[in-house]
N, C-alpha and C. Protein backbone atom coordinates (compact mmCIF):
# COMPACT_ATOMS: atom_id res chain seq x y z
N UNK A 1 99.44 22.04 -65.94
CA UNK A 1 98.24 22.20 -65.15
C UNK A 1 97.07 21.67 -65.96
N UNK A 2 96.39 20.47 -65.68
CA UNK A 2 94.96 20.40 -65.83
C UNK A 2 93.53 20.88 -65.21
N UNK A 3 92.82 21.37 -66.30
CA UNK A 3 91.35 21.43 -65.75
C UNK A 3 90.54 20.65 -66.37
N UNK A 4 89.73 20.58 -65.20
CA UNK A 4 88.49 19.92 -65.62
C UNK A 4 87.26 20.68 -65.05
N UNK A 5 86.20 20.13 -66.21
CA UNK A 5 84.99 21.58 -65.98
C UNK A 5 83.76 20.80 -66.84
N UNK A 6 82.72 21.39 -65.85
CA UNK A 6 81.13 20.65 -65.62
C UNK A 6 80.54 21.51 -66.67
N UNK A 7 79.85 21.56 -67.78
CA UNK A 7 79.38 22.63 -68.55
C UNK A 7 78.19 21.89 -68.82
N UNK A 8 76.88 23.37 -68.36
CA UNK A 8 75.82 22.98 -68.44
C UNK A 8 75.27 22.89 -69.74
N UNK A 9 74.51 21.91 -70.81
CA UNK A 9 74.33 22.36 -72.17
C UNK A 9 73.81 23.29 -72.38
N UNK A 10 71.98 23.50 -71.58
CA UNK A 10 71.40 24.71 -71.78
C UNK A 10 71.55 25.98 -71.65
N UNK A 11 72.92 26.72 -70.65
CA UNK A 11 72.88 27.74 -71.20
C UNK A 11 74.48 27.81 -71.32
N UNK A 12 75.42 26.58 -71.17
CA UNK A 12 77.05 26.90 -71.48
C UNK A 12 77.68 27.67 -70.26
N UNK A 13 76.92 27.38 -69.46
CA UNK A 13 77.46 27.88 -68.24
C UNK A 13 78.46 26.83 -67.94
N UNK A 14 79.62 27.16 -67.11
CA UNK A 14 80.95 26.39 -66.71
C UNK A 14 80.12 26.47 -65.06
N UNK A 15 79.70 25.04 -64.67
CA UNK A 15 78.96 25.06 -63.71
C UNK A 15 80.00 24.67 -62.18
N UNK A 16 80.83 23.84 -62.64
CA UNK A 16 82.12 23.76 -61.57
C UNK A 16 83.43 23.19 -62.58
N UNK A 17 84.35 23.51 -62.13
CA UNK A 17 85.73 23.47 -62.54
C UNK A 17 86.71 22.84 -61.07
N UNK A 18 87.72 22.46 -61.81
CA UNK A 18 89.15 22.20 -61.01
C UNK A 18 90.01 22.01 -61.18
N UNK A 19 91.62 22.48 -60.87
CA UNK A 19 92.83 22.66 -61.65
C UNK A 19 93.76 21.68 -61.02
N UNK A 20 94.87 20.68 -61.50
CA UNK A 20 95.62 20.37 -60.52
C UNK A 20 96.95 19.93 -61.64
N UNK A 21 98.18 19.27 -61.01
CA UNK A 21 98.98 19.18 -62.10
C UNK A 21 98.63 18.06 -62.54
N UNK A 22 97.98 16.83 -61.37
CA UNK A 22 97.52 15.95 -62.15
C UNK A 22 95.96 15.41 -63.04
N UNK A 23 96.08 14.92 -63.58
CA UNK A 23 95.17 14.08 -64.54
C UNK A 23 94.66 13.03 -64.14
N UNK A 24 93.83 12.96 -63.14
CA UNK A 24 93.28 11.99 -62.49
C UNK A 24 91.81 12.26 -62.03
N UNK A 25 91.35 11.12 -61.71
CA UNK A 25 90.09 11.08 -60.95
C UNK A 25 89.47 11.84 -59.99
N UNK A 26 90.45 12.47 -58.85
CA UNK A 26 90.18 12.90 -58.14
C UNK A 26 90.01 14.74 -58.69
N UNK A 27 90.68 15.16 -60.11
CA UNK A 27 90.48 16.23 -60.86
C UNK A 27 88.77 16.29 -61.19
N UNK A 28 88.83 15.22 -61.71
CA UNK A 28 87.25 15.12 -62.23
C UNK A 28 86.38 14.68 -61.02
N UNK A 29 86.52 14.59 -59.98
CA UNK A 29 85.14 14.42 -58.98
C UNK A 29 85.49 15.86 -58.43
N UNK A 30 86.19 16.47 -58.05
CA UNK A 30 86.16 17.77 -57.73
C UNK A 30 85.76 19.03 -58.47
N UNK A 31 85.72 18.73 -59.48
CA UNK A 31 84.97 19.62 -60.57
C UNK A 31 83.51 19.36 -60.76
N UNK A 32 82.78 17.91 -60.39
CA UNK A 32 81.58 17.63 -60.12
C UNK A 32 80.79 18.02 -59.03
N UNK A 33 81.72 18.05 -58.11
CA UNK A 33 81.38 18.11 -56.95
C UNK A 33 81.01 19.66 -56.84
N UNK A 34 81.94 20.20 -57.19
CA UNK A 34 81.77 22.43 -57.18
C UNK A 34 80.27 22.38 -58.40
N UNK A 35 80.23 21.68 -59.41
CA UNK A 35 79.07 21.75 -60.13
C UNK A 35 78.07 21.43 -58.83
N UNK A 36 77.86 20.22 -58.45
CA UNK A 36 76.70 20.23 -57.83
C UNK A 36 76.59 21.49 -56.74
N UNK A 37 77.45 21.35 -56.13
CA UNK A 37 77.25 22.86 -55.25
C UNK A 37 76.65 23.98 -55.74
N UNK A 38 77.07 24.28 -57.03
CA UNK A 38 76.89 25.86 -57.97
C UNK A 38 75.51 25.31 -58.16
N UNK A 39 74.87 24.08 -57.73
CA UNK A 39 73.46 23.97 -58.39
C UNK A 39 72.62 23.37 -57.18
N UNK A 40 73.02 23.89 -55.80
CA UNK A 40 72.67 24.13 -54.21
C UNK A 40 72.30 22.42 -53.79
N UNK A 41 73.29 21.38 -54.60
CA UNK A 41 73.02 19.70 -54.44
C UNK A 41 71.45 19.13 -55.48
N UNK A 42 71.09 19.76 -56.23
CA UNK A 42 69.61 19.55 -56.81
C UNK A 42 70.57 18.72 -58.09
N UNK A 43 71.00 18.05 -58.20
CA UNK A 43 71.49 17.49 -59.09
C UNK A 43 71.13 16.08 -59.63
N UNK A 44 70.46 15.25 -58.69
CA UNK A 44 69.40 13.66 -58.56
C UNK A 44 69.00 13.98 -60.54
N UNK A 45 69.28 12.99 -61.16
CA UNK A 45 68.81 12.72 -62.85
C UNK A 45 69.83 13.52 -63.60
N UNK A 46 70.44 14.10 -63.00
CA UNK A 46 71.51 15.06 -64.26
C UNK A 46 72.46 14.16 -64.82
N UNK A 47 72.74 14.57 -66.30
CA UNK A 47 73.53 13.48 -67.57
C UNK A 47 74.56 14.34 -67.53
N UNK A 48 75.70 13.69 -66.84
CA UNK A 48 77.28 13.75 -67.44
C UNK A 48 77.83 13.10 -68.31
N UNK A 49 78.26 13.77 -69.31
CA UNK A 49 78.70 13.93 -71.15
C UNK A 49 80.18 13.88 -70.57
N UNK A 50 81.06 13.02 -71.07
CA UNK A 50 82.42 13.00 -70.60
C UNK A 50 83.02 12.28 -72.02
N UNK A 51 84.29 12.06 -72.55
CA UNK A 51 84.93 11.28 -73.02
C UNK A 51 85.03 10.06 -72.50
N UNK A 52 86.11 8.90 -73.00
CA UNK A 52 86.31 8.06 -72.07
C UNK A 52 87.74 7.85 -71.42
N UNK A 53 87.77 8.97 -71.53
CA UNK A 53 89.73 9.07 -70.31
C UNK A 53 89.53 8.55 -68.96
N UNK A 54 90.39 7.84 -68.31
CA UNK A 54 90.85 7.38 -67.51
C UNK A 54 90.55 8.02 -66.52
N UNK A 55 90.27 9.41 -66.52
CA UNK A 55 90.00 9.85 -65.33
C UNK A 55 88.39 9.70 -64.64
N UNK A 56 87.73 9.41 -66.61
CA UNK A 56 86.01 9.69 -66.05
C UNK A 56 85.67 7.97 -65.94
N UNK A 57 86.73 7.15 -66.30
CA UNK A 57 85.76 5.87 -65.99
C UNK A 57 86.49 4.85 -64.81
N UNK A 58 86.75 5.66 -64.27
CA UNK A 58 87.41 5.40 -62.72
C UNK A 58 86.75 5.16 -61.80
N UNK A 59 87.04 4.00 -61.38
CA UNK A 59 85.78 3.94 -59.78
C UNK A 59 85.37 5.53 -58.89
N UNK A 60 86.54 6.12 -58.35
CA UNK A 60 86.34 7.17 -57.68
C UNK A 60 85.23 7.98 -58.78
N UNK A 61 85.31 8.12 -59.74
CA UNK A 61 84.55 9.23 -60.34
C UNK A 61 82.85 8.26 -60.78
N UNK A 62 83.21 7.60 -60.64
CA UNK A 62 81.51 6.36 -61.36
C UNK A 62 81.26 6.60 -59.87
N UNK A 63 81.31 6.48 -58.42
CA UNK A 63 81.33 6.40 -57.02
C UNK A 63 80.82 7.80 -56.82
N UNK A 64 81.75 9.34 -56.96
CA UNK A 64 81.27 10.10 -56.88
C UNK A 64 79.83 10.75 -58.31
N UNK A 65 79.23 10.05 -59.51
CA UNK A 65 78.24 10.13 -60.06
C UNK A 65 76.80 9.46 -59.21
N UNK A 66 77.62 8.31 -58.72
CA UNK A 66 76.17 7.49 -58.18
C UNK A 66 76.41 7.96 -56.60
N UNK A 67 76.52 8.67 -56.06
CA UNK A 67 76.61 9.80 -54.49
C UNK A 67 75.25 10.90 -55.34
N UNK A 68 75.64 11.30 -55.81
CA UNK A 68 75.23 12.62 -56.77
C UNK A 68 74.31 11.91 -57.23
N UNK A 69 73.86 10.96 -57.85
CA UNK A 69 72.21 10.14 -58.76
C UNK A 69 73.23 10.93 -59.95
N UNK A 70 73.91 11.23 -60.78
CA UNK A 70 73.99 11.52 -61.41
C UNK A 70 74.44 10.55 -62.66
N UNK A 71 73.68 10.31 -64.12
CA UNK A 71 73.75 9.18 -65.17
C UNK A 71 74.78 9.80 -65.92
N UNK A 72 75.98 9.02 -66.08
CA UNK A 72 77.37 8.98 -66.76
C UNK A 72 76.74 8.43 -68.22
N UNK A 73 77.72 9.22 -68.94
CA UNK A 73 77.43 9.19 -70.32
C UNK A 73 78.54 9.55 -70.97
N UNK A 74 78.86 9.10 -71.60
CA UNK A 74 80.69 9.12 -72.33
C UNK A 74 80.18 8.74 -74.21
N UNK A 75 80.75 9.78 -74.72
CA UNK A 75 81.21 9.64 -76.26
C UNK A 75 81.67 8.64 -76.70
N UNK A 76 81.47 8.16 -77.81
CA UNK A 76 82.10 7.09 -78.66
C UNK A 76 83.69 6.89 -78.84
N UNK A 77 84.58 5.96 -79.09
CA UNK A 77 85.98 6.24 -79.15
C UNK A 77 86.29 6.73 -80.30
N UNK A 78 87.06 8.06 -80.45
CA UNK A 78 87.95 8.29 -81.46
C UNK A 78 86.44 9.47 -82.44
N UNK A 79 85.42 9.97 -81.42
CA UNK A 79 84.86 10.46 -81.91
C UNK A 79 84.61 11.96 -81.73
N UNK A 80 85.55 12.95 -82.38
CA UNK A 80 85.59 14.69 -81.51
C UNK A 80 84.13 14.89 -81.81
N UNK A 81 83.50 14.62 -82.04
CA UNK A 81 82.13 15.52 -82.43
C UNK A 81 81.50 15.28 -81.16
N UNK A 82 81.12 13.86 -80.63
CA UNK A 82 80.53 13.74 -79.27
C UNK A 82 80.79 14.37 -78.41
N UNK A 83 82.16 15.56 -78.35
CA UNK A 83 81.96 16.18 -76.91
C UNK A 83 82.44 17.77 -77.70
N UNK A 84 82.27 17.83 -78.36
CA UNK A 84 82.22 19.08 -79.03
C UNK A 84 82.35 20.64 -77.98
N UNK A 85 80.70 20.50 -77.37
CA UNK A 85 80.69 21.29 -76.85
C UNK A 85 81.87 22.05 -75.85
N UNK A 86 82.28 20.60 -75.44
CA UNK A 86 83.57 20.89 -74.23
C UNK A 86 85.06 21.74 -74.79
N UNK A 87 85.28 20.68 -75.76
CA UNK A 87 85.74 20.92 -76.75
C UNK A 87 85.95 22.17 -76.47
N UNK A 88 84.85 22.94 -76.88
CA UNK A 88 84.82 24.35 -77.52
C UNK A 88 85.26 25.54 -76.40
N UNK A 89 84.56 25.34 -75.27
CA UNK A 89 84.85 25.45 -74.48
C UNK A 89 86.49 25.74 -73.74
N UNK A 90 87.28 24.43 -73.96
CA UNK A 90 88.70 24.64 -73.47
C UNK A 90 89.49 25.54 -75.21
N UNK A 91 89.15 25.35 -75.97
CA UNK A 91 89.21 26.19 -76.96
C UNK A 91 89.08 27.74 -76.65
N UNK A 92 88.03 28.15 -76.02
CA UNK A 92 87.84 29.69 -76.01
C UNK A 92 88.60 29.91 -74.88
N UNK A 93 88.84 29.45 -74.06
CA UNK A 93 89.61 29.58 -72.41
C UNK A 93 91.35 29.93 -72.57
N UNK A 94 91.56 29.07 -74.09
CA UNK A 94 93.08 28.79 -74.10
C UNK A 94 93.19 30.04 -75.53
N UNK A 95 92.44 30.31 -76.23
CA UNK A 95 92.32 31.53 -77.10
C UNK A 95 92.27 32.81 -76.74
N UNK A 96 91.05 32.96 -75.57
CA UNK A 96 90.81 34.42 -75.30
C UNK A 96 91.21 34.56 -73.84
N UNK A 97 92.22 33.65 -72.87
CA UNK A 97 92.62 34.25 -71.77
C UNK A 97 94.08 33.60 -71.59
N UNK A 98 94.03 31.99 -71.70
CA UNK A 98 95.45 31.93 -71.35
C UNK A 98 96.59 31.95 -72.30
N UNK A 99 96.02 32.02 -73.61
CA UNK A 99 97.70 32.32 -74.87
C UNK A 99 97.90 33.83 -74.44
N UNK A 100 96.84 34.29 -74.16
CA UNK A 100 97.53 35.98 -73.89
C UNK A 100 98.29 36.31 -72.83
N UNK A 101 98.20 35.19 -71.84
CA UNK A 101 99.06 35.85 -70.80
C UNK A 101 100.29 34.53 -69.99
N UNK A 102 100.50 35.35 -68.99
CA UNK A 102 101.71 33.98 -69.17
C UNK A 102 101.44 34.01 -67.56
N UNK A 103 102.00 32.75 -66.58
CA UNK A 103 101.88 32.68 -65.09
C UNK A 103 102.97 32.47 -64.78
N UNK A 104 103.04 32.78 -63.32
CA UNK A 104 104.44 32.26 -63.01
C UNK A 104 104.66 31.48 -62.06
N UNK A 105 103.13 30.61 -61.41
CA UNK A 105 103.11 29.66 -60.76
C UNK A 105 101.71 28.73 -60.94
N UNK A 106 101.80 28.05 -61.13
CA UNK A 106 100.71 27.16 -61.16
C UNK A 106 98.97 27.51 -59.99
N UNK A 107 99.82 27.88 -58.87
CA UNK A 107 98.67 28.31 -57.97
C UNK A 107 98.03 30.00 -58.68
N UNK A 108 99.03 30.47 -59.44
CA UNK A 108 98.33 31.79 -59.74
C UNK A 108 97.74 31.29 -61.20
N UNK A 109 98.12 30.60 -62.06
CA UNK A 109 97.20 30.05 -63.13
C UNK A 109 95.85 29.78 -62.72
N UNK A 110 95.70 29.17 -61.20
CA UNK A 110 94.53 28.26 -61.15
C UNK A 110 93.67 29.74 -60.26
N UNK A 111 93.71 30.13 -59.86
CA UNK A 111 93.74 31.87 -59.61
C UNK A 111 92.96 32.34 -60.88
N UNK A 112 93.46 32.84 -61.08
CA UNK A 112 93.51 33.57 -62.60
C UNK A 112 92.02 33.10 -63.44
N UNK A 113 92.50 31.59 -63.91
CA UNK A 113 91.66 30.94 -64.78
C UNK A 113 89.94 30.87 -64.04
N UNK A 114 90.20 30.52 -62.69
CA UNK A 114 89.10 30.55 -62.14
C UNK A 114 88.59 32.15 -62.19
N UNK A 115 89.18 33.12 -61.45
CA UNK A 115 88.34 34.21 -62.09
C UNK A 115 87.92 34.78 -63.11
N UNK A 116 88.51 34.28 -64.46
CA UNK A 116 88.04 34.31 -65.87
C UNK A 116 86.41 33.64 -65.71
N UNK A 117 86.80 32.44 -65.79
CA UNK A 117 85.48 31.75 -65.69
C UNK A 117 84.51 32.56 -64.71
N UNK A 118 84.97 32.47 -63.75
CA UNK A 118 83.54 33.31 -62.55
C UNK A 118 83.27 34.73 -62.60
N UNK A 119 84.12 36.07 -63.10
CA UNK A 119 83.80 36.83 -63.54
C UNK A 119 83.66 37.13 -65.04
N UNK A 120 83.87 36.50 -65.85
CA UNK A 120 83.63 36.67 -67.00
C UNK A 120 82.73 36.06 -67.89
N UNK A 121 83.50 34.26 -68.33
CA UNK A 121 82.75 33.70 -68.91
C UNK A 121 81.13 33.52 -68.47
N UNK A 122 81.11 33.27 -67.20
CA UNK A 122 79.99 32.71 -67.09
C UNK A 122 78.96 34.09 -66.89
N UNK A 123 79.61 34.98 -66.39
CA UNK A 123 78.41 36.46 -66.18
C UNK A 123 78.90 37.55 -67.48
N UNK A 124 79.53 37.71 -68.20
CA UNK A 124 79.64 38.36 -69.34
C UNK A 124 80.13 38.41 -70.67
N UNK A 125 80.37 37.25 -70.94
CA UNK A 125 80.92 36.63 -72.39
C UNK A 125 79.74 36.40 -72.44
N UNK A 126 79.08 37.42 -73.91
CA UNK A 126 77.90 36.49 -74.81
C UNK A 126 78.26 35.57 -75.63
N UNK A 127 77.51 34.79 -75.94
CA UNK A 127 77.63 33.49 -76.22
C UNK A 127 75.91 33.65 -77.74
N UNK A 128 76.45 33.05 -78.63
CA UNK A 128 75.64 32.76 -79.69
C UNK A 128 74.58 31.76 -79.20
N UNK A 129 74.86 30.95 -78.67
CA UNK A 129 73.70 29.56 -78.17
C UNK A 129 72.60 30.64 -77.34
N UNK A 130 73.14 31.66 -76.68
CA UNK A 130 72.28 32.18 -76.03
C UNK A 130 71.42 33.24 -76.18
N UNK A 131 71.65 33.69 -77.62
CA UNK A 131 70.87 34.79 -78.12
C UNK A 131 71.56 35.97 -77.69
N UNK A 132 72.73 35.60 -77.46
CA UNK A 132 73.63 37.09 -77.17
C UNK A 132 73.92 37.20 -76.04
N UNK A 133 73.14 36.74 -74.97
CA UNK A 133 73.69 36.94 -73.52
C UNK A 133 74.88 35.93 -72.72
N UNK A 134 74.86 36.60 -71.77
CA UNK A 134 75.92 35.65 -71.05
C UNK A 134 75.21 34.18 -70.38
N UNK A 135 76.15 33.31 -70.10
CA UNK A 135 75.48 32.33 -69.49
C UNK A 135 74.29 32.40 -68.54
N UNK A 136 74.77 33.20 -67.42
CA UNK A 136 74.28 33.31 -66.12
C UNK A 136 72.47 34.32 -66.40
N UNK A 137 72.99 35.39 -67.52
CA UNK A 137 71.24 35.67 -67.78
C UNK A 137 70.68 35.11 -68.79
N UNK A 138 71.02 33.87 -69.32
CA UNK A 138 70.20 33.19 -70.59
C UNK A 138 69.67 32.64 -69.04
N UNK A 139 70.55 32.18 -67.93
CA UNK A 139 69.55 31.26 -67.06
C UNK A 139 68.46 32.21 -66.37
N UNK A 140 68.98 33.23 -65.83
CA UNK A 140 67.87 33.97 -65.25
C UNK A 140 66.86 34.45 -65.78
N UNK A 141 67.37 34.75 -67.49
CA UNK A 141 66.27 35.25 -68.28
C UNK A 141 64.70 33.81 -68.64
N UNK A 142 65.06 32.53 -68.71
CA UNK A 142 64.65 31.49 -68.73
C UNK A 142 63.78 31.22 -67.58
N UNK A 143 64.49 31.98 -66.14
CA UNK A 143 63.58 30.87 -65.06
C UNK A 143 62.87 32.55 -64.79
N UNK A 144 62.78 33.55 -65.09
CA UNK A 144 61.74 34.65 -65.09
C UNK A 144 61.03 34.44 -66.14
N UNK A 145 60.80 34.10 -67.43
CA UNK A 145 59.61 33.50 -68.21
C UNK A 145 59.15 32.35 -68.21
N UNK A 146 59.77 31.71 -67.19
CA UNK A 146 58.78 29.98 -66.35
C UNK A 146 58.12 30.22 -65.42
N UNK A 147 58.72 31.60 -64.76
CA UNK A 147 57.62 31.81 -63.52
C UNK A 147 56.92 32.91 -63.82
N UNK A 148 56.77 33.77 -65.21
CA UNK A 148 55.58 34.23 -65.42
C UNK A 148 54.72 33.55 -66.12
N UNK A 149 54.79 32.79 -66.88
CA UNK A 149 54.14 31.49 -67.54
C UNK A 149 53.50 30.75 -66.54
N UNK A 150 54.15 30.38 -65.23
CA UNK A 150 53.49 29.47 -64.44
C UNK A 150 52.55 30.47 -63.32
N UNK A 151 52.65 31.61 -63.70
CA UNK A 151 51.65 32.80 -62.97
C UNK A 151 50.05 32.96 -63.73
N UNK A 152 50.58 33.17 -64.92
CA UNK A 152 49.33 32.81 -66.08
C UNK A 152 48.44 32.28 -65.79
């Protein structure tokens, strides 16, 4: 089973995801696509950080960036540091939920993993980047001191 998953830098939120057995293009525009949704289509100037696998420099997926206005941006070859963050990311997913447990079908993996991410990671795993909080209130905590700032 592959995933693929939209992660916002500023607060490490997993903004859309998608599981399938294959490794293709259509993995990675469907995981863009649930991102832009999770962000109500306001997505026009947003920078997608990708490697350069086969799946992200695929017509279908360059096709579904420029639908979206969204500027593709891919790491250097043979360079782990450029996507680090992601990196880290499928790192904590495969550490703190799926070595611990085991599935017994692919549809309940993709089950599963998704409710990790949507009840957990993103609303209650603190996270160091964020000063301790979870993704979802580093963002809320952020856009309630922009709109008392912009009350000022």
């Amino acid at each position: 089973m592959y995933l693929a998953t939209v992660l916002d830098l500023f607060s490490r939120r997993l903004l859309g995801y998608a599981m399938s057995p294959r490794h293709d293009a259509a993995l990675t525009v469907a995981s863009l696509q649930m991102a832009a949704a999770t962000r109500g289509g306001h997505v026009n100037g947003v920078i997608f950080h990708s490697d350069k696998g086969s799946e992200y420099t695929a017509a279908e997926h360059a096709a579904a960036c420029a639908r979206l206005r969204v500027t593709q941006s891919m790491g250097r070859v043979a360079s782990v540091l450029d996507n680090a963050a992601a990196e880290a990311v499928n790192s904590t997913l495969k550490i703190e939920y799926v070595y611990r447990r085991s599935f017994t079908t692919r549809e309940q993996a993709r089950i599963k993993v998704g409710r990790w991410i949507d009840r957990f990671y993103n609303t209650r795993r603190r996270h160091s980047w964020c000063g301790g909080l979870s993704p979802i209130d580093y963002e809320n905590h952020h856009h309630a001191a922009a709109a008392k700032a912009a009350a000022a």
